[in-house]
Structure formats: structure tokens, C-alpha cells
PDB file of N, CA and C in Angstrom:
ATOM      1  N   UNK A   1      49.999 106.187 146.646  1.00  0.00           N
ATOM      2  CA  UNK A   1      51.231 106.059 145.893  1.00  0.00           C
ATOM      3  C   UNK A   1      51.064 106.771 144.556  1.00  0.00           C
ATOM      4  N   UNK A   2      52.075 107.540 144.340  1.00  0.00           N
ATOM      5  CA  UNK A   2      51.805 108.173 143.044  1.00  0.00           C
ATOM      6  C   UNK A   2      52.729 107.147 142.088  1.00  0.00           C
ATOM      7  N   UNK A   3      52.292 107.872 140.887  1.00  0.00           N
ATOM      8  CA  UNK A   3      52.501 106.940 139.514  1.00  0.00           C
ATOM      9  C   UNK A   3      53.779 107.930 138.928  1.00  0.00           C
ATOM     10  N   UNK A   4      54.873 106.957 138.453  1.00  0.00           N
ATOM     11  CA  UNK A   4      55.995 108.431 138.176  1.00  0.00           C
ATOM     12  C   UNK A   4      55.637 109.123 136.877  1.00  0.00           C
ATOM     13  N   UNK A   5      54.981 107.623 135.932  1.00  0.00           N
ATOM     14  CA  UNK A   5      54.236 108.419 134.254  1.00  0.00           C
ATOM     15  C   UNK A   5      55.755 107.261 133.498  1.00  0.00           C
ATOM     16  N   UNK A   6      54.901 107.900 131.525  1.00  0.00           N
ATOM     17  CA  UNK A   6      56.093 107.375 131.030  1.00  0.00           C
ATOM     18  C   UNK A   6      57.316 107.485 131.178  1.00  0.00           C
ATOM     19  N   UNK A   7      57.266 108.969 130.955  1.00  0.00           N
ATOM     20  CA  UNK A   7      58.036 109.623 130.658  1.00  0.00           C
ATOM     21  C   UNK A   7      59.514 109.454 132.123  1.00  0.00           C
ATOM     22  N   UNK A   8      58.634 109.454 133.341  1.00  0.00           N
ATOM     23  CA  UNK A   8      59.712 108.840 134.546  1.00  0.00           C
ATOM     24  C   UNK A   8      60.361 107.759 134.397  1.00  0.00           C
ATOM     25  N   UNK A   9      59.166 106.909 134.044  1.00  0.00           N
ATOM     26  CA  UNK A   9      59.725 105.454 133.853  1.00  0.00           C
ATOM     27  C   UNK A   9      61.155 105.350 133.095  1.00  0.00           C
ATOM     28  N   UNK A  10      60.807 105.692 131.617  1.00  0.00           N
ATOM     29  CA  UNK A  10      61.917 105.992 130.602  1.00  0.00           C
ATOM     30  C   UNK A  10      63.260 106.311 130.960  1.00  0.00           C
ATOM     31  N   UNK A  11      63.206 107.313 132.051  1.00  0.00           N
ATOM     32  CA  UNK A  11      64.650 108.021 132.461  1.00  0.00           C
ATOM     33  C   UNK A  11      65.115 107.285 133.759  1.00  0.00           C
ATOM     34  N   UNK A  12      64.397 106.498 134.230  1.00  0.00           N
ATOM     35  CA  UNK A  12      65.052 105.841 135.396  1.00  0.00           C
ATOM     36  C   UNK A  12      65.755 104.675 134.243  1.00  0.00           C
ATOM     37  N   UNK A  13      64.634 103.942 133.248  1.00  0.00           N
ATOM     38  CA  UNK A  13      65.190 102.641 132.672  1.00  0.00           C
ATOM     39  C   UNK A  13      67.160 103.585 131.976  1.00  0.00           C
ATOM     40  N   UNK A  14      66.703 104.616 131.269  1.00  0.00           N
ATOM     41  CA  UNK A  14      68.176 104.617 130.901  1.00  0.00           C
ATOM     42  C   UNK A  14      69.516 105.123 132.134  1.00  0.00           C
ATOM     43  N   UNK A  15      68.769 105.524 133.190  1.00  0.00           N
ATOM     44  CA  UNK A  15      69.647 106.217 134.395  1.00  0.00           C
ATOM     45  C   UNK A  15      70.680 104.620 134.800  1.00  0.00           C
ATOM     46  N   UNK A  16      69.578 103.475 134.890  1.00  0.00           N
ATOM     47  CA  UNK A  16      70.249 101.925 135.329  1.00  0.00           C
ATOM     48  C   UNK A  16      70.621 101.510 134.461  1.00  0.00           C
ATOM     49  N   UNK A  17      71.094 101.751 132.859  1.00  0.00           N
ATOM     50  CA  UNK A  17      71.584 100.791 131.897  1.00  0.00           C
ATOM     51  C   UNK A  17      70.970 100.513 130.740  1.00  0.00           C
ATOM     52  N   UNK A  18      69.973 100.668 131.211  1.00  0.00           N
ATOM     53  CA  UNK A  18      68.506 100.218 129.650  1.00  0.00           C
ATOM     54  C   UNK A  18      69.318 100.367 128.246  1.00  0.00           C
ATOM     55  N   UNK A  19      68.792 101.441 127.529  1.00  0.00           N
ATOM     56  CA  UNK A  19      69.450 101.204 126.155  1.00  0.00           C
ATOM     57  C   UNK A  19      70.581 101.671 126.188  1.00  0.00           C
ATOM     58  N   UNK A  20      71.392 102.480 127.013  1.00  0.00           N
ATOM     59  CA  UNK A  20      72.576 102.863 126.703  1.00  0.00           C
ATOM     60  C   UNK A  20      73.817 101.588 127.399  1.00  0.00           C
ATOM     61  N   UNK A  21      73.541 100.518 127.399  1.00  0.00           N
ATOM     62  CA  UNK A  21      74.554  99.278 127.701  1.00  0.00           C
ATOM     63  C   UNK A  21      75.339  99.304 126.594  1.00  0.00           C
ATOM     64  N   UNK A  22      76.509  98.972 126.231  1.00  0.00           N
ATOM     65  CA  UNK A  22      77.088  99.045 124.654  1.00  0.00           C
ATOM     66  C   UNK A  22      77.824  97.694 125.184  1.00  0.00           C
ATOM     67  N   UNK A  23      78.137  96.611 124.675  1.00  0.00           N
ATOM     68  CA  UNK A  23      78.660  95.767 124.746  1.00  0.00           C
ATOM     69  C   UNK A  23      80.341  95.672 125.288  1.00  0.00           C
ATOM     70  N   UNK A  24      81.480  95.181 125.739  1.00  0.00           N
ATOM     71  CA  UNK A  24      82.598  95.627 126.004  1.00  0.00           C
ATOM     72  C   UNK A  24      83.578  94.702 125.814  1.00  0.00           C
ATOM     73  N   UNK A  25      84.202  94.994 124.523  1.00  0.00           N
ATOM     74  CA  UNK A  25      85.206  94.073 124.265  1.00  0.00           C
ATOM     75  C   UNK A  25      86.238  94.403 124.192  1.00  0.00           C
ATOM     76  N   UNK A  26      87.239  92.960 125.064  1.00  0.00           N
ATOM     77  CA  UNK A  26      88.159  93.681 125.804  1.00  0.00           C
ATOM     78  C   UNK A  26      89.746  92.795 125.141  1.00  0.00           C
ATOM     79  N   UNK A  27      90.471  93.309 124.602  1.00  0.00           N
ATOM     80  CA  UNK A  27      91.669  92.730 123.920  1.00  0.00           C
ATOM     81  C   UNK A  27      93.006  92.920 124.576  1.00  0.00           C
ATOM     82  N   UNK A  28      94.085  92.376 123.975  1.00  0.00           N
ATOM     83  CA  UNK A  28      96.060  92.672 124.806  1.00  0.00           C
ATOM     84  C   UNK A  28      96.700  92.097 123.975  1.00  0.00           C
ATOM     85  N   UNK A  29      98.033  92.698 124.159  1.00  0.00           N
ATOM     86  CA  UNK A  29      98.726  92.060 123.330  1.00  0.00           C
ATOM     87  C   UNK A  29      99.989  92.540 124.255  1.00  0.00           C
ATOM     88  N   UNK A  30     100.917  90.979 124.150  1.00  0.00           N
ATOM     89  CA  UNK A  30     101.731  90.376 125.482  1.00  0.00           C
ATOM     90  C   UNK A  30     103.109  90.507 124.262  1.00  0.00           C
ATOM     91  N   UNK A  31     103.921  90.942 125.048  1.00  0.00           N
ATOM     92  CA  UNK A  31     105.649  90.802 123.711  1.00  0.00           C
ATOM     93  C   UNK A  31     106.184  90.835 124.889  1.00  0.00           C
ATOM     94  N   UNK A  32     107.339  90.403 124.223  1.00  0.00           N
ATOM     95  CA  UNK A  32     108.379  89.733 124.663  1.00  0.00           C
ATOM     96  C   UNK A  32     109.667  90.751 124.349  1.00  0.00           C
ATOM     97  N   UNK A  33     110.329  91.935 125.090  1.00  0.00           N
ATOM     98  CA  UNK A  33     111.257  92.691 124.445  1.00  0.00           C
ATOM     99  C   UNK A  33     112.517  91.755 124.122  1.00  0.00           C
ATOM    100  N   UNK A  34     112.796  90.693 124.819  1.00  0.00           N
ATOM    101  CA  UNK A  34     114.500  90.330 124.364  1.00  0.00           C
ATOM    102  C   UNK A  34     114.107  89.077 123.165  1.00  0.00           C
ATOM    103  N   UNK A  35     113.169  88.575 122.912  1.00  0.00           N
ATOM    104  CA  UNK A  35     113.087  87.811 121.407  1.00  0.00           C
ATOM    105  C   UNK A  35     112.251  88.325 120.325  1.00  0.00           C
ATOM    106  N   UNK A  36     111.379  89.136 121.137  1.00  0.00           N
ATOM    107  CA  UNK A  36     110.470  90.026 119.888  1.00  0.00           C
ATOM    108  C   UNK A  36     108.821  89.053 119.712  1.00  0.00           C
ATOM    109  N   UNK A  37     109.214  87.937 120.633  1.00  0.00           N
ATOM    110  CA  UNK A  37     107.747  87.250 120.703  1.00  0.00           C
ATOM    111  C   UNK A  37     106.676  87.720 120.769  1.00  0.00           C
ATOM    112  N   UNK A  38     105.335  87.857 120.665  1.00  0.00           N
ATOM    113  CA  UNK A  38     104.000  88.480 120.572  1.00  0.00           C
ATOM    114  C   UNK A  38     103.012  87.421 121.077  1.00  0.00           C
ATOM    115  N   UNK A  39     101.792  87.626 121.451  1.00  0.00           N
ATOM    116  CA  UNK A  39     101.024  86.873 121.936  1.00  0.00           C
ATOM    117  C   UNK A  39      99.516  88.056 121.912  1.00  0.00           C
ATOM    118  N   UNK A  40      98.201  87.592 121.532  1.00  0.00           N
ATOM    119  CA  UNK A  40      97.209  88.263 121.524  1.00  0.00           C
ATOM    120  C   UNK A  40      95.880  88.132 121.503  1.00  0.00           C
ATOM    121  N   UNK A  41      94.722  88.609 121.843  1.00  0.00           N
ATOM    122  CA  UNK A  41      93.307  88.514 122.280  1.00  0.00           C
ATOM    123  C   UNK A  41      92.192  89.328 122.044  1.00  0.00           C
ATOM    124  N   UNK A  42      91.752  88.861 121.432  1.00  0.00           N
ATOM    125  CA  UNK A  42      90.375  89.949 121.140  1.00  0.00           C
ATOM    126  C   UNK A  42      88.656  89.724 121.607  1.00  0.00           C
ATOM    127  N   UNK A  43      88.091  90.599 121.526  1.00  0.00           N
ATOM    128  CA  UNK A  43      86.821  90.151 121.957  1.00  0.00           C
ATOM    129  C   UNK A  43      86.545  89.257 123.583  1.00  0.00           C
ATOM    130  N   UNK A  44      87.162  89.639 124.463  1.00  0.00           N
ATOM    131  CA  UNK A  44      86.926  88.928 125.540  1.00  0.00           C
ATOM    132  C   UNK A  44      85.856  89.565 126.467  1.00  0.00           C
ATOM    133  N   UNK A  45      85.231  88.990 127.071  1.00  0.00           N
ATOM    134  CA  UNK A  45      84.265  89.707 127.951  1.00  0.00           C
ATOM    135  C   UNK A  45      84.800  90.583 129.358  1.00  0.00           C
ATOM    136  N   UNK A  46      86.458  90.777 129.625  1.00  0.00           N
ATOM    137  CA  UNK A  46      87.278  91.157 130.815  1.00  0.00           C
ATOM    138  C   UNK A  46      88.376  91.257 130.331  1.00  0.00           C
ATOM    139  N   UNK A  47      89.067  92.430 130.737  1.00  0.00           N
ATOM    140  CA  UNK A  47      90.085  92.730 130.924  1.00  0.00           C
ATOM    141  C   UNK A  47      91.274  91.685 131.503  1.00  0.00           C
ATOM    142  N   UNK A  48      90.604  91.074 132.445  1.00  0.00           N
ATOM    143  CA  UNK A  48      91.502  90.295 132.705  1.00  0.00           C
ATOM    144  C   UNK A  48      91.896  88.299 131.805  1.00  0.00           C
ATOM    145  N   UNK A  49      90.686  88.384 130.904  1.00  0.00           N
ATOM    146  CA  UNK A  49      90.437  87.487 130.466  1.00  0.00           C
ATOM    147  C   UNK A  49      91.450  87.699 129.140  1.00  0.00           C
ATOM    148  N   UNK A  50      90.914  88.800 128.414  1.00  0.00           N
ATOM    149  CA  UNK A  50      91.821  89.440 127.271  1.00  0.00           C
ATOM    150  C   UNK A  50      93.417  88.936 127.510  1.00  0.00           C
ATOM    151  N   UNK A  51      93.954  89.701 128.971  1.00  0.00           N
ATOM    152  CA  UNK A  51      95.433  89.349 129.312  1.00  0.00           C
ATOM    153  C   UNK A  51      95.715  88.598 129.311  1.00  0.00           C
ATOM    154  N   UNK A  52      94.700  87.565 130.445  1.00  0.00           N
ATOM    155  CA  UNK A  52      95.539  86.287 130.101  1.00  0.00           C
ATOM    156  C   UNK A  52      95.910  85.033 128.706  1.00  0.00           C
ATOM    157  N   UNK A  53      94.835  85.503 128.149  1.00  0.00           N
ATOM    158  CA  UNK A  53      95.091  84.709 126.429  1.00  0.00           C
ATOM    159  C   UNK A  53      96.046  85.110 126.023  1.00  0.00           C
ATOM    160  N   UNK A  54      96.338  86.557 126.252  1.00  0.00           N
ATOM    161  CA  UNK A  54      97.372  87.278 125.364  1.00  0.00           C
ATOM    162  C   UNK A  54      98.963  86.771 125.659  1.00  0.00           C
ATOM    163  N   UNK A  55      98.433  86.470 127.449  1.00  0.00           N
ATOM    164  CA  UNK A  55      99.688  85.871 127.848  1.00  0.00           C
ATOM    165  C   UNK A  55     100.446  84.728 127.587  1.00  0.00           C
ATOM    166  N   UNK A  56      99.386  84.018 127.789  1.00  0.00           N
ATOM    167  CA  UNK A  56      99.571  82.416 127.205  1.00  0.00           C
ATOM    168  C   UNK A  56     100.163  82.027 125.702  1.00  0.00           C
ATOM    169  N   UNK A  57      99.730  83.161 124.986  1.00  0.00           N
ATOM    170  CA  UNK A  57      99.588  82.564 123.616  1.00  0.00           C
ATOM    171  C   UNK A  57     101.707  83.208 123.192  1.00  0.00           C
ATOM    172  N   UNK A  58     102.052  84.568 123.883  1.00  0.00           N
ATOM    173  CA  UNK A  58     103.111  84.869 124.291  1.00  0.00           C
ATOM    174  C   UNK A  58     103.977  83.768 124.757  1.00  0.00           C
ATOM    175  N   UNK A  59     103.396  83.370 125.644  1.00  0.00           N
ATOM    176  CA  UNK A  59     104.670  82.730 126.646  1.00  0.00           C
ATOM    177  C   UNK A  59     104.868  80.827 125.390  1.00  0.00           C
ATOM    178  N   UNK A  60     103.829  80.634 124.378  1.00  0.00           N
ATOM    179  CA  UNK A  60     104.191  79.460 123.701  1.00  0.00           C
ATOM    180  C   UNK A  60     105.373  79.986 122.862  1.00  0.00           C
ATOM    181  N   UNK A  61     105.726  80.602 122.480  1.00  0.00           N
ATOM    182  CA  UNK A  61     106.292  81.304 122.119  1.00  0.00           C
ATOM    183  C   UNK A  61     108.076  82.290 122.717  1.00  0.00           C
ATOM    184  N   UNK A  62     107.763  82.563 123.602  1.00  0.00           N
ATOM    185  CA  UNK A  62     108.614  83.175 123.890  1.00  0.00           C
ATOM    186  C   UNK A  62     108.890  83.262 125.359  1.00  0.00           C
ATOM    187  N   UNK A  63     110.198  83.456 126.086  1.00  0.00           N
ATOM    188  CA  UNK A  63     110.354  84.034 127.641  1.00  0.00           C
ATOM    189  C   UNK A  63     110.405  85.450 128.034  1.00  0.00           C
ATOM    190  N   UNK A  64     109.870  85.900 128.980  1.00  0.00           N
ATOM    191  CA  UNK A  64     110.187  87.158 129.561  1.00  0.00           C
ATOM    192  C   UNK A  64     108.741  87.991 128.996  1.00  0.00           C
ATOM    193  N   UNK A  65     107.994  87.540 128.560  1.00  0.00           N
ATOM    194  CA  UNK A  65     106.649  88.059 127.945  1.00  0.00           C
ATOM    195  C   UNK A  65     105.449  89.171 129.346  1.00  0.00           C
ATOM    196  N   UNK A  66     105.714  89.571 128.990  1.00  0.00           N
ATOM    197  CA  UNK A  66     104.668  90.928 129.286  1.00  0.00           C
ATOM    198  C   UNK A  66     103.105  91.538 129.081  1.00  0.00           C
ATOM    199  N   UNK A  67     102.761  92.244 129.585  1.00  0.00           N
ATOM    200  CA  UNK A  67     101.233  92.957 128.920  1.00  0.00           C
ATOM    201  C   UNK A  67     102.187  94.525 128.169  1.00  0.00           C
ATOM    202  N   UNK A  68     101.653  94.285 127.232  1.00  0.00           N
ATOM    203  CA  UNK A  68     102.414  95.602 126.818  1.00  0.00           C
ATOM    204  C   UNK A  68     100.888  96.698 126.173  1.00  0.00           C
ATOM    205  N   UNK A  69      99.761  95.975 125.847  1.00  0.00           N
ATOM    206  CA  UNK A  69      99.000  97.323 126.047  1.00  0.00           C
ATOM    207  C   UNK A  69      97.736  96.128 126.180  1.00  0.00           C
ATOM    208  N   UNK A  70      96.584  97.266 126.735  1.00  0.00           N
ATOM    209  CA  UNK A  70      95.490  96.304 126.700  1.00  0.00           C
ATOM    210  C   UNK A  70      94.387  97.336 125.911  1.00  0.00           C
ATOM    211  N   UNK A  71      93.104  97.239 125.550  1.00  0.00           N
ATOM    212  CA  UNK A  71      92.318  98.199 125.087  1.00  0.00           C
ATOM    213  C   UNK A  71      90.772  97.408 125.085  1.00  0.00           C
ATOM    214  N   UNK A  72      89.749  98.130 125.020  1.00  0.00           N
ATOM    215  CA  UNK A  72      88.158  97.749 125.220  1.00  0.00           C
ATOM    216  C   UNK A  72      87.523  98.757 123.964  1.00  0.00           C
ATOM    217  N   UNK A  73      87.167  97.770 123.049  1.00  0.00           N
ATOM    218  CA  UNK A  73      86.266  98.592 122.029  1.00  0.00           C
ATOM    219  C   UNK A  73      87.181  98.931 121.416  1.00  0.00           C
ATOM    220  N   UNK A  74      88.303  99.015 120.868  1.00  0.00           N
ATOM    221  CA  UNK A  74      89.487  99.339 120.204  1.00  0.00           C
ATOM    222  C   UNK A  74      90.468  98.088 119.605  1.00  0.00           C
ATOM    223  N   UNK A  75      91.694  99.462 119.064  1.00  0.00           N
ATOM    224  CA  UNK A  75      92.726  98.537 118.622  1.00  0.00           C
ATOM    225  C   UNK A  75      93.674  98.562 119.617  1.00  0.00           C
ATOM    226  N   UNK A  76      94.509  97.820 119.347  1.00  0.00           N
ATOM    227  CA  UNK A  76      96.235  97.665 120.178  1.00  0.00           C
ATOM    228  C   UNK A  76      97.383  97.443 119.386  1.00  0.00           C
ATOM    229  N   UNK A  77      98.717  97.965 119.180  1.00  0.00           N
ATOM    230  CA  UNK A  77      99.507  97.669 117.761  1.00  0.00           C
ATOM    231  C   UNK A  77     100.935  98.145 119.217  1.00  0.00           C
ATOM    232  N   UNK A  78     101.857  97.243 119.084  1.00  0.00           N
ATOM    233  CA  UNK A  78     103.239  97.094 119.347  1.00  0.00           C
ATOM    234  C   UNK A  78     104.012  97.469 118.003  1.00  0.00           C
ATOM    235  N   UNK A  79     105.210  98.513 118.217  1.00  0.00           N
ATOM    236  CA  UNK A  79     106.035  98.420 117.453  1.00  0.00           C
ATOM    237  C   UNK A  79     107.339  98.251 118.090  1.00  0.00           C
ATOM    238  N   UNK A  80     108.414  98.093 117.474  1.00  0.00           N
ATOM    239  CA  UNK A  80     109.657  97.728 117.586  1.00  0.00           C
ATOM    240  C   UNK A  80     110.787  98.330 117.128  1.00  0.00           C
ATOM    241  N   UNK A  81     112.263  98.596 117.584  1.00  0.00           N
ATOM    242  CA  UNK A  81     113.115  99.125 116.852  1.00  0.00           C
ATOM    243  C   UNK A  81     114.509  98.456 117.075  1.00  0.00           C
ATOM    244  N   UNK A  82     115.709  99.079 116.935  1.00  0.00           N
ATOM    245  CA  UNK A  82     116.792  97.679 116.851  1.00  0.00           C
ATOM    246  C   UNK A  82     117.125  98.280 118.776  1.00  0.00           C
ATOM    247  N   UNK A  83     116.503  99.431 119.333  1.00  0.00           N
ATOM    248  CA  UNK A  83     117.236  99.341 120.789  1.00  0.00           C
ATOM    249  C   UNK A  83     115.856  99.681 121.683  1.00  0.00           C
ATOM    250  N   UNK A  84     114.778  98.978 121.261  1.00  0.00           N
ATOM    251  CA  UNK A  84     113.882  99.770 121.938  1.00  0.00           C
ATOM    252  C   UNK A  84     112.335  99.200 121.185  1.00  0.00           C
ATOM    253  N   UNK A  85     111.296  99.137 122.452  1.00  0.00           N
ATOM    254  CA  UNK A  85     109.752  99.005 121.539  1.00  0.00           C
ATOM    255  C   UNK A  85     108.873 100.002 122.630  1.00  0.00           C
ATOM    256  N   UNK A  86     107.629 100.104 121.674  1.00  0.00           N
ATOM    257  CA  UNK A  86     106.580 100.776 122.024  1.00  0.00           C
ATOM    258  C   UNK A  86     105.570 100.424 121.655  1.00  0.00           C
ATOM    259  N   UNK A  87     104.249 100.522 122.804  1.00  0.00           N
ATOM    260  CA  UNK A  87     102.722  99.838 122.575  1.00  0.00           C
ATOM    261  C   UNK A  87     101.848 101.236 122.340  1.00  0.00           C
ATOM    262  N   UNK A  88     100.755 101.209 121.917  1.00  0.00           N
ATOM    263  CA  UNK A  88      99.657 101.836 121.522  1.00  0.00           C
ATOM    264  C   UNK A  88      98.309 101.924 121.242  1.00  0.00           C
ATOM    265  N   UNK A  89      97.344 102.550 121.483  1.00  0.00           N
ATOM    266  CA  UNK A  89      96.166 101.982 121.807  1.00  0.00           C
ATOM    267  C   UNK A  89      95.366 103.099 120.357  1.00  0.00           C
ATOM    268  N   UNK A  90      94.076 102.841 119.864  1.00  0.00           N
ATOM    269  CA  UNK A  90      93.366 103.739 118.764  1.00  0.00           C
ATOM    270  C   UNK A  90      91.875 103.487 118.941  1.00  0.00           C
ATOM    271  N   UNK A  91      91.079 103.733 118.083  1.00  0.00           N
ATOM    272  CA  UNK A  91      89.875 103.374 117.658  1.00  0.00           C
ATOM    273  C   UNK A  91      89.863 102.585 116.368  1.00  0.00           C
ATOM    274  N   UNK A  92      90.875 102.660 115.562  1.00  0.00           N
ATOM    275  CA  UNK A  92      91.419 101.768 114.609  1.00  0.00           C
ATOM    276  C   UNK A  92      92.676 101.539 114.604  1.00  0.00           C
ATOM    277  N   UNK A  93      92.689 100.539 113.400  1.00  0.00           N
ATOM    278  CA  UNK A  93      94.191  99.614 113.314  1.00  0.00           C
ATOM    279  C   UNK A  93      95.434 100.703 112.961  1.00  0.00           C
ATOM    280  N   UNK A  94      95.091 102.190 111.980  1.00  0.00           N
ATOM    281  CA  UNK A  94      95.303 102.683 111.718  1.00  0.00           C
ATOM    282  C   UNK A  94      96.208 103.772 113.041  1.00  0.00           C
ATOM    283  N   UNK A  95      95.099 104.451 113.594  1.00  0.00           N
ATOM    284  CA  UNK A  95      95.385 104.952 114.882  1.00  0.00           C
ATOM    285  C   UNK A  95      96.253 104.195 115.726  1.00  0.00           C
ATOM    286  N   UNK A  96      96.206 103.108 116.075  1.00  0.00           N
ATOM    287  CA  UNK A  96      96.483 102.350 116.688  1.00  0.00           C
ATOM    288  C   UNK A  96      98.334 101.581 116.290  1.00  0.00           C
ATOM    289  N   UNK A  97      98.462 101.147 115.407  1.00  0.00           N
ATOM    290  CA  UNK A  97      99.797 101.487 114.723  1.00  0.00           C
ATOM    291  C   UNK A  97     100.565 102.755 114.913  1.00  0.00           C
ATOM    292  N   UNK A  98      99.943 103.915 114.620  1.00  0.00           N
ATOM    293  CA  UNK A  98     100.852 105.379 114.614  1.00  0.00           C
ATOM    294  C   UNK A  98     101.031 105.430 116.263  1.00  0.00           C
ATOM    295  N   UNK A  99     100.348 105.302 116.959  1.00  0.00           N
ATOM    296  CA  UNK A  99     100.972 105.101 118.931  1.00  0.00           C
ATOM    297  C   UNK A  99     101.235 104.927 118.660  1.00  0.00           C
ATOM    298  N   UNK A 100     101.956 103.411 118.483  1.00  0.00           N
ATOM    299  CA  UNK A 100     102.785 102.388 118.959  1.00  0.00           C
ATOM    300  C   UNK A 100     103.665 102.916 118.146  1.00  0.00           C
ATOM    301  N   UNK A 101     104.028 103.286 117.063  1.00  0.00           N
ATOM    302  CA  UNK A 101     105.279 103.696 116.211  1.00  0.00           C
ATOM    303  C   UNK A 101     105.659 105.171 116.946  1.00  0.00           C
ATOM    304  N   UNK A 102     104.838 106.169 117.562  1.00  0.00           N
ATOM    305  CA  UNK A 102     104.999 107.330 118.302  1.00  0.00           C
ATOM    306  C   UNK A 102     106.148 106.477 119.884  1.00  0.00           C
ATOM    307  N   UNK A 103     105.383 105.781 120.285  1.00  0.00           N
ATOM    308  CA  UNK A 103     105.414 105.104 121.674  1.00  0.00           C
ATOM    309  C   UNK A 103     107.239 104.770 121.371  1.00  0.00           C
ATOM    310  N   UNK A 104     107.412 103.859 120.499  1.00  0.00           N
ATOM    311  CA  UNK A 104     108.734 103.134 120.266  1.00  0.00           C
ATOM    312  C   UNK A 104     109.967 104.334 119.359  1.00  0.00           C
ATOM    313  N   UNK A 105     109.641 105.460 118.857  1.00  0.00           N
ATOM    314  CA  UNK A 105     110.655 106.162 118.658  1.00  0.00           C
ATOM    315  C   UNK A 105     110.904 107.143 119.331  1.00  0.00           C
ATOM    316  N   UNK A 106     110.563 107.213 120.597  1.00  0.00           N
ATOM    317  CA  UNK A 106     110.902 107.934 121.905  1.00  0.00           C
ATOM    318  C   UNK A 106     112.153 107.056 122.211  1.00  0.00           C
ATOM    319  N   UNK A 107     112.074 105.877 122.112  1.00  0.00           N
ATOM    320  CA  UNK A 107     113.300 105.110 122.852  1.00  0.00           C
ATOM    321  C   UNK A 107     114.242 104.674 122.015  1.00  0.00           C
ATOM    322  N   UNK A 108     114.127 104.417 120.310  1.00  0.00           N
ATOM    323  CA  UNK A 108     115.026 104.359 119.102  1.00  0.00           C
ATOM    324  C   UNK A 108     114.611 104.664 117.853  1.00  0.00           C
ATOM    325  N   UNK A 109     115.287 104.445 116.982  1.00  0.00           N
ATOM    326  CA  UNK A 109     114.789 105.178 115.588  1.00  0.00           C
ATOM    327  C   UNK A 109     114.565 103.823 115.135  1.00  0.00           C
ATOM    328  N   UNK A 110     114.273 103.487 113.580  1.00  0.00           N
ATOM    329  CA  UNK A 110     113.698 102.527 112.608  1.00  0.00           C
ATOM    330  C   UNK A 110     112.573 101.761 113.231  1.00  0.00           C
ATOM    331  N   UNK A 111     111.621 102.185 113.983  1.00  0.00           N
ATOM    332  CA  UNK A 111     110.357 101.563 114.546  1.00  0.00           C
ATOM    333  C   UNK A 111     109.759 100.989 113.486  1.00  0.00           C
ATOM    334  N   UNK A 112     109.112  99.604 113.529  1.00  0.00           N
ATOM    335  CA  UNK A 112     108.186  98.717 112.613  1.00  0.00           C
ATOM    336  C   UNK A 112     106.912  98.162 113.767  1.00  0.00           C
ATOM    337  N   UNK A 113     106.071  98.592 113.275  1.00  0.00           N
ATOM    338  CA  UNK A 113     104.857  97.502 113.808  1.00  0.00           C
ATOM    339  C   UNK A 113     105.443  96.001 113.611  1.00  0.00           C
ATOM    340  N   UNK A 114     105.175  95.265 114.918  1.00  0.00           N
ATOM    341  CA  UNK A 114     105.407  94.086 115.010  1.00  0.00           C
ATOM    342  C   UNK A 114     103.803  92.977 114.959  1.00  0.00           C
ATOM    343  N   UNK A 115     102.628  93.467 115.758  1.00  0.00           N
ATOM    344  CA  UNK A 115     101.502  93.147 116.026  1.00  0.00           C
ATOM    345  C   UNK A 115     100.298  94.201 116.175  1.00  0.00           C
ATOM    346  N   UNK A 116      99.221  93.851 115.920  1.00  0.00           N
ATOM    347  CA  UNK A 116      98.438  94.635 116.215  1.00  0.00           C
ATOM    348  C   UNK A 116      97.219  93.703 116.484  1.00  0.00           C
ATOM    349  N   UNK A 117      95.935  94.064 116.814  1.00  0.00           N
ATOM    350  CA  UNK A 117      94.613  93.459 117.477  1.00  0.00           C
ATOM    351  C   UNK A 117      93.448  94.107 117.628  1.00  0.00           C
ATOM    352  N   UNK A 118      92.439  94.199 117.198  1.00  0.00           N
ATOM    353  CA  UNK A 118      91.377  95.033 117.365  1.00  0.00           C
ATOM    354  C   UNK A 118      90.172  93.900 117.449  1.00  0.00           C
ATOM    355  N   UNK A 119      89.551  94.960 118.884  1.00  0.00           N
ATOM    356  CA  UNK A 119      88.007  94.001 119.110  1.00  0.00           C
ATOM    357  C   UNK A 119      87.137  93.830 117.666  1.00  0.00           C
ATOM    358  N   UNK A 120      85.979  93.632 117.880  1.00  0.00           N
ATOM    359  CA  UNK A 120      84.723  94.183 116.597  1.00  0.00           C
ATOM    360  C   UNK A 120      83.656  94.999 117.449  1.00  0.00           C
ATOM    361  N   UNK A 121      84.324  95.329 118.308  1.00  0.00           N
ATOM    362  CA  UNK A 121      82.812  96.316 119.374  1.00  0.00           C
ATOM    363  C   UNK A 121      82.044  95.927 118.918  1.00  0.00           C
TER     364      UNK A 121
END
């Protein structure tokens, strides 16, 4: 049996995960277009875990509630206008706001951020 060496060893450990794992946090944010309700989640270990908080915390709140964006390692920011909303995803709160204000004046003018959410990767 041969020996692969360090140097093999090393590149198999990062080929399966070793140091390049980065943690994955996974957020949403749930609105409500006909009351303007919001609902939201950060830091969850799943995508699907993220949603459903986001949902729940929505639906105390409001009817007709939705996923309107979800994001991992990021932000999420909903904006709003008087005939129309839009969601958006960034690497910051910053980024992440200008979507959602891009997203919602495709469909009306006077867009406002309503919510926004960012993991802490």
C-alpha cells in the first residue's frame, strides 16, 4: 500500500470540506401585499427553517402572507409603493434595500423599504 504523503492528505481533507466549510445562514422575510404585514428570520440553520419563522411571525400579524425573498449569508429588504411591492436580496443592508426599491418600481413609483433582515454569516 502506498502512502499518499502530506501534501495528498491535505488536498483530499479540503476536496471533502475540511477548512473550506463556511457556516450557512439562512434568513426570509414573509409580507403580506394587501395589509403591508411583514414577518422575518435570521440566522437559521435551513432554508426551510428561515421560511417558516418568517411565516409565522407574518401570519401573527397579517392574512394572505407570503415568502417574498429568502437569502443565505446575506441581506433581504422588501419595499413597497401605493400600487405595487418588490423584494431584494445583497451582501448588505445597503445592497439589499436598493433591489428591493429596483424590484418595486418596476411595478409603481414612490417605493419605501418596508423591512429588511440580514444573517451575521
Amino acid at each position: 500500500m502506498k502512502m499518499i504523503g502530506r501534501i495528498g492528505c491535505f488536498v483530499i481533507f479540503l476536496l471533502f470540506g475540511g477548512l473550506s466549510a463556511q457556516a450557512q445562514n439562512f434568513g426570509a422575510i414573509a409580507y403580506s401585499p394587501g395589509s403591508g404585514g411583514y414577518g422575518y428570520s435570521y440566522d437559521y440553520s435551513s432554508k426551510a427553517g428561515a421560511q417558516s419563522r418568517a411565516m409565522a411571525e407574518c401570519r401573527k400579524r397579517a392574512r394572505g402572507c407570503r415568502i417574498a425573498i429568502w437569502f443565505r449569508n446575506a441581506c433581504g429588504a422588501v419595499a413597497s409603493g401605493p400600487r405595487g411591492w418588490g423584494s431584494g436580496w445583497g451582501s448588505n443592508r445597503n445592497r439589499a434595500e436598493l433591489e428591493a426599491i429596483k424590484s418595486c418600481n418596476r411595478r409603481t413609483a414612490g417605493c419605501r423599504v418596508r423591512v429588511y433582515a440580514c444573517t451575521t454569516r
